[in-house]
Protein backbone atom coordinates (compact mmCIF):
# COMPACT_ATOMS: atom_id res chain seq x y z
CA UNK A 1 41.64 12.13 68.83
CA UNK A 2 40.84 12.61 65.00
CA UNK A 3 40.87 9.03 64.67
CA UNK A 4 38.67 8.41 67.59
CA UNK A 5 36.07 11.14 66.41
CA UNK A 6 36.07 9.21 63.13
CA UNK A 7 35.40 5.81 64.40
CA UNK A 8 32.67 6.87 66.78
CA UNK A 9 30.38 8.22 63.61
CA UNK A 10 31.14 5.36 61.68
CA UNK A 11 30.15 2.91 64.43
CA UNK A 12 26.93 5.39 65.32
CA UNK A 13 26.20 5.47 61.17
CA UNK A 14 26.41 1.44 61.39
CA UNK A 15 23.85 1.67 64.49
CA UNK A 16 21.00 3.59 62.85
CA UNK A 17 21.77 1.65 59.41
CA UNK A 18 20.96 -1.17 61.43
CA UNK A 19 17.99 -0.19 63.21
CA UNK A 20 16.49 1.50 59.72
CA UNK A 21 16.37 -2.24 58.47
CA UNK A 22 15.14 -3.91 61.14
CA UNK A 23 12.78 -1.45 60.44
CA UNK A 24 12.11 -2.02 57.25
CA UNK A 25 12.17 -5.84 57.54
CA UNK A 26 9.68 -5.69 60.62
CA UNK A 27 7.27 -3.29 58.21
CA UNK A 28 7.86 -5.32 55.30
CA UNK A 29 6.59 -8.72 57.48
CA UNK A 30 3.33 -6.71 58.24
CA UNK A 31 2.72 -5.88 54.86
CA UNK A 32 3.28 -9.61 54.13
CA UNK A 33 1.17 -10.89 56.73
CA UNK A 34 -1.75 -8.51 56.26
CA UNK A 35 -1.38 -9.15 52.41
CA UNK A 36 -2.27 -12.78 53.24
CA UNK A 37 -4.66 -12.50 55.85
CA UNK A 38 -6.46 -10.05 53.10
CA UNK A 39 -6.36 -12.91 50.17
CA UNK A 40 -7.93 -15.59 52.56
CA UNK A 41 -10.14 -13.82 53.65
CA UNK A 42 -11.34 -12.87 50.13
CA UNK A 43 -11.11 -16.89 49.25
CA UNK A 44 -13.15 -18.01 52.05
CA UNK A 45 -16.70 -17.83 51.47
CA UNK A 46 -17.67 -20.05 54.46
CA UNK A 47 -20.05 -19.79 56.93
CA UNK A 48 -22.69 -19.17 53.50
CA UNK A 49 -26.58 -18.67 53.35
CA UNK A 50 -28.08 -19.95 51.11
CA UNK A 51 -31.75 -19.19 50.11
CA UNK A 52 -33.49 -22.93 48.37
CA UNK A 53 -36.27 -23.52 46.60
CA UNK A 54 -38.69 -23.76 50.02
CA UNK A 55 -37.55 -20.02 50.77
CA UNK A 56 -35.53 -21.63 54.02
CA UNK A 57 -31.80 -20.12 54.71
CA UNK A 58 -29.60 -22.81 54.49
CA UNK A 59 -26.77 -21.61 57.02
CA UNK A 60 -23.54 -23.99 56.43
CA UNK A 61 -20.42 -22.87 58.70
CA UNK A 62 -17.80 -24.38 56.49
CA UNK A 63 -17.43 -25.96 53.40
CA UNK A 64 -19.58 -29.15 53.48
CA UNK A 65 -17.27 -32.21 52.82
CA UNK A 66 -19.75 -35.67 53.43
CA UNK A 67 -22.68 -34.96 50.87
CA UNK A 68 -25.75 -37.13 50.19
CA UNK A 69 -28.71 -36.47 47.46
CA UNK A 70 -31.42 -37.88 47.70
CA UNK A 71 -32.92 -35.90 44.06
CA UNK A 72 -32.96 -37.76 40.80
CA UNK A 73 -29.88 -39.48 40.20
CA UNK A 74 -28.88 -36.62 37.52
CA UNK A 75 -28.10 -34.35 39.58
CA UNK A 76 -25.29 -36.47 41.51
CA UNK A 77 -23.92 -36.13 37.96
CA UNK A 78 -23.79 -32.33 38.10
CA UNK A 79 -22.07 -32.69 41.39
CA UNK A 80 -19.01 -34.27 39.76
CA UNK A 81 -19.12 -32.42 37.12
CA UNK A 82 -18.12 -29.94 40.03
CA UNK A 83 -15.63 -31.68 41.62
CA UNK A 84 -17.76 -32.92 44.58
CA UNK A 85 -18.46 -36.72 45.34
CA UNK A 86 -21.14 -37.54 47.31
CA UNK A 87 -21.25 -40.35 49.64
CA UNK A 88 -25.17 -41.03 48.98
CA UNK A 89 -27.71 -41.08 46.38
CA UNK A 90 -30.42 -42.53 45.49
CA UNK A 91 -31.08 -45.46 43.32
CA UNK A 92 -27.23 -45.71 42.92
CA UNK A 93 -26.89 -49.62 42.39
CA UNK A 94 -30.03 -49.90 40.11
CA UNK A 95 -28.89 -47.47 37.80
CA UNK A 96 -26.33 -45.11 38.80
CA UNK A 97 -23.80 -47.59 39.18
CA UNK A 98 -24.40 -49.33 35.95
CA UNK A 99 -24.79 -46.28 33.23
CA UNK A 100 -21.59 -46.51 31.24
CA UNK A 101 -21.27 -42.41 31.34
CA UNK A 102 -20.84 -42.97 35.21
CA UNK A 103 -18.30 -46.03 35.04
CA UNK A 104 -15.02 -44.07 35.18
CA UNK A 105 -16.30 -42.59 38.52
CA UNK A 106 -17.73 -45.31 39.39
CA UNK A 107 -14.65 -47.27 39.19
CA UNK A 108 -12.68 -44.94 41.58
CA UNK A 109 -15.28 -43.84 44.31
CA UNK A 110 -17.75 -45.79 46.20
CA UNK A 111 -21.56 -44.08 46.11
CA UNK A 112 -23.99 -45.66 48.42
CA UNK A 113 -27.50 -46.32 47.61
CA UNK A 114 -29.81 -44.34 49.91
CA UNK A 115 -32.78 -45.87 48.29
CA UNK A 116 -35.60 -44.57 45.83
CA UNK A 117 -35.96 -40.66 44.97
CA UNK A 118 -39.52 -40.67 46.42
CA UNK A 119 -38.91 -43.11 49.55
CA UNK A 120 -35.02 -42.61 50.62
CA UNK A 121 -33.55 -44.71 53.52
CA UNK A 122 -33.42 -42.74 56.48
CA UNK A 123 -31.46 -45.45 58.49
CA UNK A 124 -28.80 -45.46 55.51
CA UNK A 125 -28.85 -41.66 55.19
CA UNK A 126 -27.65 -41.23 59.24
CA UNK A 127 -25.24 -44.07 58.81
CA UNK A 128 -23.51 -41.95 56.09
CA UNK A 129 -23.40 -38.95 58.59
CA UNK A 130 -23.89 -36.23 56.08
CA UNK A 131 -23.00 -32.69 56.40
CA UNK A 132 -25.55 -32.23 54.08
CA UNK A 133 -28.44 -33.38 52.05
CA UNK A 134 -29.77 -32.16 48.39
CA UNK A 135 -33.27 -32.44 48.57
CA UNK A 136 -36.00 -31.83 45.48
CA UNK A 137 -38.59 -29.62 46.62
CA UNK A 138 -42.38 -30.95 46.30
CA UNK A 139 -41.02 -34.33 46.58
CA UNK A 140 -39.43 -34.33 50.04
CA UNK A 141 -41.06 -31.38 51.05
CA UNK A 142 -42.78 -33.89 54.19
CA UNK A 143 -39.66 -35.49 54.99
CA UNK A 144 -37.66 -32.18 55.86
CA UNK A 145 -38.06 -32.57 60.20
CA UNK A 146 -36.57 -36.04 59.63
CA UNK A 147 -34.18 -34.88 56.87
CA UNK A 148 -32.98 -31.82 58.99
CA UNK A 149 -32.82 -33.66 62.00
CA UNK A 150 -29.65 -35.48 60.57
CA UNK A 151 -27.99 -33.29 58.85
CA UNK A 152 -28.89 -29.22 57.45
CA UNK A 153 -31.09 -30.07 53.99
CA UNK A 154 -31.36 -27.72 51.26
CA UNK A 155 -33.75 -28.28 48.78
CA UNK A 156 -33.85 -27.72 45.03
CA UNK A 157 -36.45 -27.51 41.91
CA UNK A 158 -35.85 -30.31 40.59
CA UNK A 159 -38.71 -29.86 38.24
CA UNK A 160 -37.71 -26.48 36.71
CA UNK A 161 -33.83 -27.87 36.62
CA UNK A 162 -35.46 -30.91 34.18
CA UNK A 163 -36.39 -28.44 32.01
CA UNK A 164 -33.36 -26.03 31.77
CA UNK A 165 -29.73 -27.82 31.91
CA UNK A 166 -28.21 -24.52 33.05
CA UNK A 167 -30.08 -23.73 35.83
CA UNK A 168 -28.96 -27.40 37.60
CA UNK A 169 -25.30 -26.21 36.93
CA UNK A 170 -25.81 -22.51 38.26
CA UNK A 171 -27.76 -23.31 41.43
CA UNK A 172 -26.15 -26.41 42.77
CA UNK A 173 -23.21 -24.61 42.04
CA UNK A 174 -24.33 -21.60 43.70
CA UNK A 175 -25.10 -23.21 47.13
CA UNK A 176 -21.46 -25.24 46.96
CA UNK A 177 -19.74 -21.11 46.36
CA UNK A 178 -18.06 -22.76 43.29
CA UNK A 179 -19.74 -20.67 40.69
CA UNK A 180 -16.93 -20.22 38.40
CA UNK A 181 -16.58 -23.72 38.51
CA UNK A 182 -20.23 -24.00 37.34
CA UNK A 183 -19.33 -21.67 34.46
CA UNK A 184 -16.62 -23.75 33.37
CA UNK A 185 -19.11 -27.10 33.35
CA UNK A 186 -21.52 -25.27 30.88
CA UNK A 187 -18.94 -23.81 28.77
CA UNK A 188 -17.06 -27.70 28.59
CA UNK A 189 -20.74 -28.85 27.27
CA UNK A 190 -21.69 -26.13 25.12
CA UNK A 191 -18.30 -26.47 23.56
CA UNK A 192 -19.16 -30.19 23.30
CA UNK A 193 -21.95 -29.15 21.29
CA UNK A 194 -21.18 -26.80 19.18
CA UNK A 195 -18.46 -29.11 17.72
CA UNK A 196 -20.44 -31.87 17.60
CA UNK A 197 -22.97 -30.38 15.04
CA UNK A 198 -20.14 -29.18 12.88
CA UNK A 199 -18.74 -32.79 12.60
CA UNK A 200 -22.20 -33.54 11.90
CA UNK A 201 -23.40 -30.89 9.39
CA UNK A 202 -22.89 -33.18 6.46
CA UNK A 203 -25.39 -35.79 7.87
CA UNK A 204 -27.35 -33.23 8.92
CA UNK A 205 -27.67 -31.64 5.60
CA UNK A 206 -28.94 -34.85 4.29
CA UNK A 207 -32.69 -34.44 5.77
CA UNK A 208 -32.65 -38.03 7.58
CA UNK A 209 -34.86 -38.53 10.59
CA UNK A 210 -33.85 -40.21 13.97
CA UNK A 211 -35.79 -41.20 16.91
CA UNK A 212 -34.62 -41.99 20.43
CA UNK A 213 -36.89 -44.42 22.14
CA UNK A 214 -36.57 -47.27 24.60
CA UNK A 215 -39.05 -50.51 24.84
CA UNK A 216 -42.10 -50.26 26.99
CA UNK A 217 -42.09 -53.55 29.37
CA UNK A 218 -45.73 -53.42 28.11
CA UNK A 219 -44.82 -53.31 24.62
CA UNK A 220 -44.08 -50.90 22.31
CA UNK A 221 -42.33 -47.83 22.69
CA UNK A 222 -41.58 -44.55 25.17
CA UNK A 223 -40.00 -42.02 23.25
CA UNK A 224 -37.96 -39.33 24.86
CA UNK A 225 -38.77 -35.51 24.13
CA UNK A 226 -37.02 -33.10 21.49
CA UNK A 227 -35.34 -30.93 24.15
CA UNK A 228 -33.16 -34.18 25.09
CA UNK A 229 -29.12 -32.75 23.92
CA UNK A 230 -28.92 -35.09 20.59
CA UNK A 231 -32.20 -33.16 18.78
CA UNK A 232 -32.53 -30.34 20.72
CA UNK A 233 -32.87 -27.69 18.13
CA UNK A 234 -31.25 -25.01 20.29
CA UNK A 235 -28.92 -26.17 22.97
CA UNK A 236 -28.30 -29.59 21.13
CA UNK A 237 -27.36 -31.20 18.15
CA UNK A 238 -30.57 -30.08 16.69
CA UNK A 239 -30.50 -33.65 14.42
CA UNK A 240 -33.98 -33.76 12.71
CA UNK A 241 -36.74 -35.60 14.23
CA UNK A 242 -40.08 -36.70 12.69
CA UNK A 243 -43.45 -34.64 12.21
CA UNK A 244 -45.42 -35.25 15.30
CA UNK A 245 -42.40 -35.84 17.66
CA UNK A 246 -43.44 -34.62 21.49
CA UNK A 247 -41.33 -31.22 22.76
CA UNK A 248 -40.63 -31.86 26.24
CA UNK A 249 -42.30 -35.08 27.95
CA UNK A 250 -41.54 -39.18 27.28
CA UNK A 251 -44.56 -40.30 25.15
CA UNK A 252 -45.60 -44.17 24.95
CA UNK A 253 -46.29 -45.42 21.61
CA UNK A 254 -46.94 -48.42 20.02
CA UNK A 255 -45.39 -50.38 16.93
CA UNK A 256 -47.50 -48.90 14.17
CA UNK A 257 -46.96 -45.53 15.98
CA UNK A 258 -43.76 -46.08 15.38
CA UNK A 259 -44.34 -46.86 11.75
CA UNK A 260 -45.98 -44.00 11.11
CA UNK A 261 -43.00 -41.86 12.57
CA UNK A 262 -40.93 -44.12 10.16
CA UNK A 263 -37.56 -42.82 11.35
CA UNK A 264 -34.06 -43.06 8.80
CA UNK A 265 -32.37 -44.05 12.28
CA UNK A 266 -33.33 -45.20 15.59
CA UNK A 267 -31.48 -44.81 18.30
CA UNK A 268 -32.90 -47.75 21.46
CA UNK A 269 -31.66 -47.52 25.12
CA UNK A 270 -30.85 -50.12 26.99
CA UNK A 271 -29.17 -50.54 30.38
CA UNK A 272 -27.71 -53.27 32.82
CA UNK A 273 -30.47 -51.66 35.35
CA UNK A 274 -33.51 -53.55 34.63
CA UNK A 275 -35.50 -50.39 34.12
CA UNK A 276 -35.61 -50.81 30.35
CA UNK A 277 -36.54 -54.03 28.23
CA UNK A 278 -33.63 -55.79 26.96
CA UNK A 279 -32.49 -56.99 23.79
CA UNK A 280 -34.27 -60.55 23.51
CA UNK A 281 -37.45 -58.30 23.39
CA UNK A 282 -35.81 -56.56 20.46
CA UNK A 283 -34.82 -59.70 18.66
CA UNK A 284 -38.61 -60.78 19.28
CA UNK A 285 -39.77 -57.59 17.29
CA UNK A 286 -37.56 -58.69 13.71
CA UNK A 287 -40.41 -61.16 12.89
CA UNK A 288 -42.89 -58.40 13.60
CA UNK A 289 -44.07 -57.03 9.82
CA UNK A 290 -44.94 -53.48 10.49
CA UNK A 291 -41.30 -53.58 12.46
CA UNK A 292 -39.98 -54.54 9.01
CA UNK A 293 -41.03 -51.59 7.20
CA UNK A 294 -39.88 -49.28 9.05
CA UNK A 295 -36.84 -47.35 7.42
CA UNK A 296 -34.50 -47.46 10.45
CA UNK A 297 -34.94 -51.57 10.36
CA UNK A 298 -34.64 -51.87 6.23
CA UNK A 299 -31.45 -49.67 6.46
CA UNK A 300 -29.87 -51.04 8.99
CA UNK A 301 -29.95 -48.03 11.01
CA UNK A 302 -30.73 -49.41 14.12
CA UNK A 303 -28.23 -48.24 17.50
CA UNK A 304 -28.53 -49.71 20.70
CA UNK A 305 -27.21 -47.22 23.48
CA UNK A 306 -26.57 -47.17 26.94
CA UNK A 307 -29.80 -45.14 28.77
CA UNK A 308 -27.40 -42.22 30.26
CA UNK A 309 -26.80 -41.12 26.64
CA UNK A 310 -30.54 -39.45 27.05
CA UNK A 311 -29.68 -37.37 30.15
CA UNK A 312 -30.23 -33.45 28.78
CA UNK A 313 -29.68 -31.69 32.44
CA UNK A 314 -26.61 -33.86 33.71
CA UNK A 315 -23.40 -32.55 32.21
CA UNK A 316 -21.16 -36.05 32.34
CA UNK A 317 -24.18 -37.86 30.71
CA UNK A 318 -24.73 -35.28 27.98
CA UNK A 319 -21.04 -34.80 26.88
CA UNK A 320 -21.03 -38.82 27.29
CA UNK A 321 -24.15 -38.87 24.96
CA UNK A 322 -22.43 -36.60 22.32
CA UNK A 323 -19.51 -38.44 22.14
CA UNK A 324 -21.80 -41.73 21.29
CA UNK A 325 -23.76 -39.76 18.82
CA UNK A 326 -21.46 -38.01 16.59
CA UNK A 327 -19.21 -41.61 16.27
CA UNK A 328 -22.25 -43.25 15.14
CA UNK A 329 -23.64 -41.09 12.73
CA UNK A 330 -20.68 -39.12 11.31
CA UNK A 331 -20.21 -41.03 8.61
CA UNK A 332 -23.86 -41.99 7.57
């Protein structure tokens, strides 16, 4: 009977040992479960409003995977730089296509041309079927029924980005909910920067001018402003420019305007686009005699350049254009 007695609270000891873990291992499972449902729903930041540049809320329900721009083709540049490829942009086989700081993308992805900043291709635009469209407010301000009747459009200043390379990076990246990635992009070029003027700092301490121009189809020169990254005092190289050299705006001028400028090194872009002059123009301008007193041309401190190198608000372009910069001059 003893024995009995014994083996029924042993078996009954087994039972609620049992049960306690099933328990346990059903509690456990919630915790689990809830855990994750917590995490994605702190990851998922779609559907997102957005507020643009128009005041509109841009609603988007998830994350939008088929983008086309139809801004100035710098700011496809800043969506890379974010991890995003867009489908469409604008004047992508004149130039986009063909600046060298693009090629490695270029290479791997396919971006369609959706025609010119200030008349895009509607036709190409709905063939692309977007999810949605980067638009540059004051440009395309007119064209946001037919924009919006494709695909939602958010638009941007593109104006006050042109001005300020950070705020591209923050906003785009902003609307897109990858802010941290945005953070990363402006660290990656200010990093860029900062160790490109130290590799510098000897040719910088030597006083020596440069000048970063292209040729004016109509002769001449258009000169590209300070705040471009290679002399931007401040967020840039800061490499010394002439007396007289404009802040913030392109600026034609002509040969002897040049002269007078009389750079120590002069830095020309070119590109496979058609958009600048190319070098037989150059080669016309040796037998030129005010050309031939100009330091840059007596030193032989003359650099032709692909044109992306003078991008200051595109983050590929500028890191691209640092890299060019610092190889040429560093040991001038």
């Amino acid at each position: 009977m003893k024995k009995i007695w014994m083996f029924f609270v042993f078996a009954l000891s087994l039972s609620v040992f049992a049960v306690g873990c099933s328990d346990s291992s059903k509690e456990t499972g919630s915790e689990s479960v809830g855990a994750s449902e917590k995490k994605e729903a702190k990851e998922s930041i779609w559907p997102k409003t957005y507020v643009d540049a128009l005041g509109k809320e841009v609603v988007m329900k998830e994350e939008p995977k088929r983008v086309v721009s139809v801004m100035h083709l710098l700011y496809p540049d800043v969506l890379l730089s974010l991890d995003i490829v867009p489908v469409g942009i604008t004047n992508a086989d004149k130039q986009f296509n063909k600046w060298e700081a693009y090629r490695p993308y270029v290479n791997k992805h396919t971006f369609v041309d959706v025609g010119e900043p200030r008349n895009p291709n509607i036709e190409k635009i709905i063939e692309l079927e977007p999810d949605v469209i980067l638009a540059a407010a004051g440009i395309h301000d007119q064209l946001y029924d037919q924009l919006s009747a494709i695909a939602p459009v958010v638009y941007f200043n593109q104006r006050a980005m042109s001005f300020d390379r950070e705020l591209g990076i923050k906003e785009i990246s902003k609307f897109f909910g990858k802010e941290a990635k945005g953070e990363e992009v402006l660290k990656g070029v200010a990093d860029k920067i900062a160790d490109g003027r130290k590799t510098l700092e000897k040719f910088a301490s030597k006083g020596e001018t440069v000048v970063f121009t292209s040729i004016n189809p109509k002769g001449g020169f258009m000169l590209y402003g300070e705040n471009i990254a290679p002399t931007n005092p401040k967020n840039g190289l800061g490499l010394k420019v002439p007396n007289g050299y404009p802040k913030d705006v392109a600026k034609d001028l002509s040969m002897e305007g040049m002269s007078e400028l009389n750079p120590d090194h002069l830095f020309i872009f070119l590109d496979k686009s058609g958009q600048t002059v190319g070098e037989d123009t150059l080669k016309a301008y040796e037998a030129n005699a005010v050309w031939k007193e100009i330091n840059a041309v007596k030193k032989g401190n003359i650099y032709i350049v692909d044109r992306s190198l003078f991008a200051q608000d595109a983050p590929i372009a500028t890191n691209y254009g640092i890299d060019q910069v610092v190889t040429i001059l560093k040991d001038k």
